[in-house]
Protein backbone atom coordinates (compact mmCIF):
# COMPACT_ATOMS: atom_id res chain seq x y z
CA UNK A 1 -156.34 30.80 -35.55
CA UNK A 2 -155.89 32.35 -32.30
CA UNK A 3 -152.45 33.85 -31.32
CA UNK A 4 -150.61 31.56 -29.35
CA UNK A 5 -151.09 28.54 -32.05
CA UNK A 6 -150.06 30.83 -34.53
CA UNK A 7 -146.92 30.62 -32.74
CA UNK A 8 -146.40 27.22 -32.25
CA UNK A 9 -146.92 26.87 -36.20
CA UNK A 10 -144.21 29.22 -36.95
CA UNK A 11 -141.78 27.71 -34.27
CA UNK A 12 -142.49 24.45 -36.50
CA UNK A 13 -141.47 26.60 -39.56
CA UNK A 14 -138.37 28.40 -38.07
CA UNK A 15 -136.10 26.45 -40.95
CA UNK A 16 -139.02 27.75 -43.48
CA UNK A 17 -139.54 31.69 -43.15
CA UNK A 18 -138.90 33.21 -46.50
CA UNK A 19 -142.13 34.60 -49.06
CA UNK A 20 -141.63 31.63 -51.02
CA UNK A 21 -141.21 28.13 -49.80
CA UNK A 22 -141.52 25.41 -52.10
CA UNK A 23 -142.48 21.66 -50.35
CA UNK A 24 -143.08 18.23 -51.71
CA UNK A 25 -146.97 17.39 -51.62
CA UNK A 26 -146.67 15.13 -48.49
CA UNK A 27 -144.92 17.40 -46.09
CA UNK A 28 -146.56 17.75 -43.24
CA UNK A 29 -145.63 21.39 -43.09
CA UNK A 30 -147.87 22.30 -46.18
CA UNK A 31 -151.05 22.86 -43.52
CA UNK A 32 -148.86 24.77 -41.67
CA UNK A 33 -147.90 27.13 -44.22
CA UNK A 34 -151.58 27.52 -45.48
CA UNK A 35 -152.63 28.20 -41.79
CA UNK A 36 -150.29 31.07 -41.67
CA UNK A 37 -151.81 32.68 -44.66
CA UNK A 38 -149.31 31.11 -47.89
CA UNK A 39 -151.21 30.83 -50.94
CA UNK A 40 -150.81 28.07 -53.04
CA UNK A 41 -148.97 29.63 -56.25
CA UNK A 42 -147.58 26.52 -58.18
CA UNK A 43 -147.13 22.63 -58.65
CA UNK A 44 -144.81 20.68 -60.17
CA UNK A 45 -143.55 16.96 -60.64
CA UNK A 46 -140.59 14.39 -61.17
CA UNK A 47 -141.14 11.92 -62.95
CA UNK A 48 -138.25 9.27 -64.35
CA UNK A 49 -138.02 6.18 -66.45
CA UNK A 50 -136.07 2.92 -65.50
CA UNK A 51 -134.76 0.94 -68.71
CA UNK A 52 -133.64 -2.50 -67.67
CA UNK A 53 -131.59 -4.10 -69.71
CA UNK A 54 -133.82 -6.70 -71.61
CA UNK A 55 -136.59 -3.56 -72.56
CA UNK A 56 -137.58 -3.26 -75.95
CA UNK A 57 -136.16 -0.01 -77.57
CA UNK A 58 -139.08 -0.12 -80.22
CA UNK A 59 -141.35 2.73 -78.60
CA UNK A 60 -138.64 4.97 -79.09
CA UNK A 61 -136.83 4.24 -82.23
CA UNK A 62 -141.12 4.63 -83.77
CA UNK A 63 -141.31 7.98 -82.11
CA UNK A 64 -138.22 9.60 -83.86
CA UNK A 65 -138.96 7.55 -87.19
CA UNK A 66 -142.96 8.37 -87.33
CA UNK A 67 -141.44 12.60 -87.08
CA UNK A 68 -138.34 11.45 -89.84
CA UNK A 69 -141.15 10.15 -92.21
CA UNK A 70 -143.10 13.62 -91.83
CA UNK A 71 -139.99 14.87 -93.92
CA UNK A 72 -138.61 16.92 -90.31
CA UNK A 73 -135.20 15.69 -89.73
CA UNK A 74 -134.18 14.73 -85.99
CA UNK A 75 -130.45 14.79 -84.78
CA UNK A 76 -127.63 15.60 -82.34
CA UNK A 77 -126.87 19.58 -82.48
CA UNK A 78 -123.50 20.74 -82.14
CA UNK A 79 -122.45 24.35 -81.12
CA UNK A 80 -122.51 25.55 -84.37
CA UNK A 81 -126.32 25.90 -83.85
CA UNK A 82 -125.97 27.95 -81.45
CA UNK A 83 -127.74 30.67 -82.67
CA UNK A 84 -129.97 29.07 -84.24
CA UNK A 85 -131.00 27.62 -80.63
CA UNK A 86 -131.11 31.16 -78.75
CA UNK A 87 -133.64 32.50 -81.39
CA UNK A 88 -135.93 29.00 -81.25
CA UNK A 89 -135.66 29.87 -77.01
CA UNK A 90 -136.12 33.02 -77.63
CA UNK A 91 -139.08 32.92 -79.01
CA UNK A 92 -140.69 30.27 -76.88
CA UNK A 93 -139.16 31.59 -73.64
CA UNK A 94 -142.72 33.49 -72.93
CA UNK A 95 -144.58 30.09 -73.17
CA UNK A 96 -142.83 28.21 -70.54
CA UNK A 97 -145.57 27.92 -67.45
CA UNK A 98 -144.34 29.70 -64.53
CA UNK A 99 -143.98 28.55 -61.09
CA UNK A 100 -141.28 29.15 -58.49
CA UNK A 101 -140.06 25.94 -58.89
CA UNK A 102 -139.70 25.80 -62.57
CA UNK A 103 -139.67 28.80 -63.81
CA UNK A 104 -137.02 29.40 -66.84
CA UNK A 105 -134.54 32.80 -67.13
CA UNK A 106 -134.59 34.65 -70.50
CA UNK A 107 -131.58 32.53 -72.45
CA UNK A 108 -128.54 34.80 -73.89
CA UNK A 109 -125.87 33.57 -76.12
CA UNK A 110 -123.56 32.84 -73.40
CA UNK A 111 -126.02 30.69 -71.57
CA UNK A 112 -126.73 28.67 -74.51
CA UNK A 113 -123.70 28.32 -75.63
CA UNK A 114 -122.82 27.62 -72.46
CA UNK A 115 -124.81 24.29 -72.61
CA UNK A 116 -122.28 22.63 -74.80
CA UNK A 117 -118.98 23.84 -72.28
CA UNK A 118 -120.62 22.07 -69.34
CA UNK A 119 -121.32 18.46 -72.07
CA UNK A 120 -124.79 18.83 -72.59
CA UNK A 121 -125.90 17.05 -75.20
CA UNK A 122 -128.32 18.63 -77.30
CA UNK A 123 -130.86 17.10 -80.22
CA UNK A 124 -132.89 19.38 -82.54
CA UNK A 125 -135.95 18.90 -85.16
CA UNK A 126 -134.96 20.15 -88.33
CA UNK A 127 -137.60 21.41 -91.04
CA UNK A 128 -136.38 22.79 -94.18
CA UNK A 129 -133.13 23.70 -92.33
CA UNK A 130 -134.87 25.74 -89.18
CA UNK A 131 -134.40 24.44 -86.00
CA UNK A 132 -138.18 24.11 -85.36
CA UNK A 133 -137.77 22.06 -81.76
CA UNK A 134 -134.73 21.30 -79.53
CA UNK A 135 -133.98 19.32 -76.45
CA UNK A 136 -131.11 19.65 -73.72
CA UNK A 137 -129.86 17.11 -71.60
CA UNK A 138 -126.92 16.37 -68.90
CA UNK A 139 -125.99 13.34 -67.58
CA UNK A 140 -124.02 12.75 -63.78
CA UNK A 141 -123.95 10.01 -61.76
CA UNK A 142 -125.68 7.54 -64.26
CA UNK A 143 -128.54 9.82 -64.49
CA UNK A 144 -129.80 11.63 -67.45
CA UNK A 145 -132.09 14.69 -67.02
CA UNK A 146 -133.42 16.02 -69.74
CA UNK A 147 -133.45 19.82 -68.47
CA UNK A 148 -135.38 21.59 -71.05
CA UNK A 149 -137.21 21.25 -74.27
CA UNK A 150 -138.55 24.15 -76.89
CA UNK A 151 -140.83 23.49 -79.66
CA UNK A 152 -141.89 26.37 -82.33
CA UNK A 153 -145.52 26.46 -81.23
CA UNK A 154 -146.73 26.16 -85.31
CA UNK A 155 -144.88 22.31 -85.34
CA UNK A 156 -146.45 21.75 -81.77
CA UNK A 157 -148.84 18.52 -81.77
CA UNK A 158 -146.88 16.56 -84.41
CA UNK A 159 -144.92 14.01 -81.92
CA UNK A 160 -142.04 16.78 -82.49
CA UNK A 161 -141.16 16.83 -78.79
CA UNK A 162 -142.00 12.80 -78.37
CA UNK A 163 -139.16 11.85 -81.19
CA UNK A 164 -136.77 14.69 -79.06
CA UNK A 165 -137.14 13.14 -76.11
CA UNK A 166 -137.01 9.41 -77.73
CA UNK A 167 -133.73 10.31 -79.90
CA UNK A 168 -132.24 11.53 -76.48
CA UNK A 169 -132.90 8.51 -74.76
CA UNK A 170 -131.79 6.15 -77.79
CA UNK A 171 -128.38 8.06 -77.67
CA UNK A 172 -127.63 7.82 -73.77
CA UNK A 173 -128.45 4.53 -74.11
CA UNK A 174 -125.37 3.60 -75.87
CA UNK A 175 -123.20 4.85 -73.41
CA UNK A 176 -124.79 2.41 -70.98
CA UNK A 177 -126.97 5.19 -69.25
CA UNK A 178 -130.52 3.79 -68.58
CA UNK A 179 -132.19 5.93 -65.84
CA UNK A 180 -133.47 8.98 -67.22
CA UNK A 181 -135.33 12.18 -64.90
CA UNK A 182 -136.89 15.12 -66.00
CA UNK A 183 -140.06 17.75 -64.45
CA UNK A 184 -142.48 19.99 -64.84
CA UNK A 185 -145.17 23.01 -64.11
CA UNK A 186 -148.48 20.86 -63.42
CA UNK A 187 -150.17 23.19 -65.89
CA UNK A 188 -147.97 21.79 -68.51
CA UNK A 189 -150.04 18.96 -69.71
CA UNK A 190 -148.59 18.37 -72.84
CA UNK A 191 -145.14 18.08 -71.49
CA UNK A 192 -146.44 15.58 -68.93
CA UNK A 193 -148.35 13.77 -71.31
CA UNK A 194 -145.60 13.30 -73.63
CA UNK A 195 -142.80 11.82 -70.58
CA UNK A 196 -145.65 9.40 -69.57
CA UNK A 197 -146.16 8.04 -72.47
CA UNK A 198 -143.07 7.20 -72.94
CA UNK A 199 -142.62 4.78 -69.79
CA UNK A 200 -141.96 7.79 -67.28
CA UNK A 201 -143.55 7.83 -63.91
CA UNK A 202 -144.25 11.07 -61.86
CA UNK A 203 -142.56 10.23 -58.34
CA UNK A 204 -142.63 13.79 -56.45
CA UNK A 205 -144.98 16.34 -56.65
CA UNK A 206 -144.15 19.57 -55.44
CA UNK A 207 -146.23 23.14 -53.92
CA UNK A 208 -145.22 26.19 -54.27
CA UNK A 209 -146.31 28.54 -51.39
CA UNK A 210 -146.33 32.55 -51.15
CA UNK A 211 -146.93 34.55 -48.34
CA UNK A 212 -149.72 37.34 -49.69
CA UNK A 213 -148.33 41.12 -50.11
C-alpha cells in the first residue's frame, strides 16, 4: 500500500490507534486494521439463551442429575468456600485460553471473595468434599451472565461443567430471570460446545488485532 492510502486508512481509524484494538467480525474496519500491518491475535464469541415461558426445563434438571448420580454433589456455594474456590482458580488459572478480549487476571482472596460482596451467585461440584468445579454468575437488568467457570482438569469430560451451568440456570429461573449471556476464547471448544448444547446461540464474534513490535 502506497503512502497516501495508508493515510486515508488511518484517518478512518483516528477513534482506533492503540496496539490492541479489539472489533466485532463484521466491522468494516477489520481490513483496515490488517492493511496497516495488525495481526490477528484472538477471537472470541457471545452467545445467549432465550427461555420463554412455556420451555421445558428437562434438559437442564438431566444435566445436573446425570453428574448427582456419578456420586459428585452439585450446589449453591456460599462464602465460606471461599478458599476452597481461590485454590480450585488457582490452579486452573494457567488453562484459561488467552486473548485480549478474554483473558482472566490471577484471582486473590479478595477478588474471590469479592464475588459474593457484589451478589454473585456461585454453584460448585463437590467430590468427596473438594470443590472439583465451580461456576460464577451476576445478574442486572434481567440478564444473567455467567462470567466464569473452573473445572479441576482430572473431573474434566464428565458433564461437570454442563450440570454447573444447568444448576445456574435452574436457580435464576426462579427468580423469574430467563435470558442468560455468557463468552468465550474461540480456541475454547469445550466451553463452546457445552453453552450450545444447552440452547445457547453465539450472536457476536469478536477479533482481536495487534500492531507487530
Amino acid at each position: 500500500m502506497d503512502l497516501p492510502a495508508k493515510r486515508i486508512v488511518a484517518d478512518r481509524l483516528q477513534t482506533v490507534n492503540q496496539d490492541i484494538q479489539i472489533l466485532r467480525d463484521t466491522d468494516p474496519r477489520c481490513a483496515d486494521l490488517e492493511a496497516l500491518g495488525y495481526a490477528l491475535v484472538g477471537e472470541s464469541w457471545g452467545a445467549r439463551l432465550r427461555l420463554d415461558e412455556n420451555e421445558g426445563l428437562s434438559l437442564y434438571s438431566d444435566a445436573v442429575n446425570r453428574v448427582l448420580e456419578s456420586g459428585i454433589d452439585i450446589q449453591e456455594l456460599g462464602v465460606e468456600w471461599a478458599d476452597a474456590l481461590l485454590e480450585l482458580e488457582l490452579i486452573n488459572n494457567p488453562d484459561y485460553p488467552y486473548t485480549p478480549a478474554t483473558s482472566r487476571a490471577v484471582p486473590t482472596e479478595e477478588s474471590i471473595r469479592a464475588l459474593w460482596r457484589l451478589e454473585n451467585r456461585l454453584f460448585g461440584a463437590i467430590s468427596a468434599g473438594v470443590l472439583v468445579g465451580a461456576i460464577s454468575t451476576s445478574g442486572e437488568a434481567g440478564i444473567v451472565e455467567l462470567d466464569f467457570a473452573s473445572i479441576l482438569r482430572e473431573y474434566r469430560g464428565m458433564g461437570i461443567g454442563k450440570a454447573l451451568v444447568s444448576a445456574a440456570i435452574l436457580s435464576w429461573i426462579g427468580t423469574g430471570i430467563r435470558i442468560f449471556a455468557t463468552g468465550g476464547a474461540m480456541t475454547n471448544e469445550a466451553s463452546l460446545g457445552t453453552v450450545e448444547s444447552l440452547g445457547f446461540n453465539v450472536e457476536e464474534r469478536w477479533r482481536s488485532y495487534q500492531l507487530p513490535m
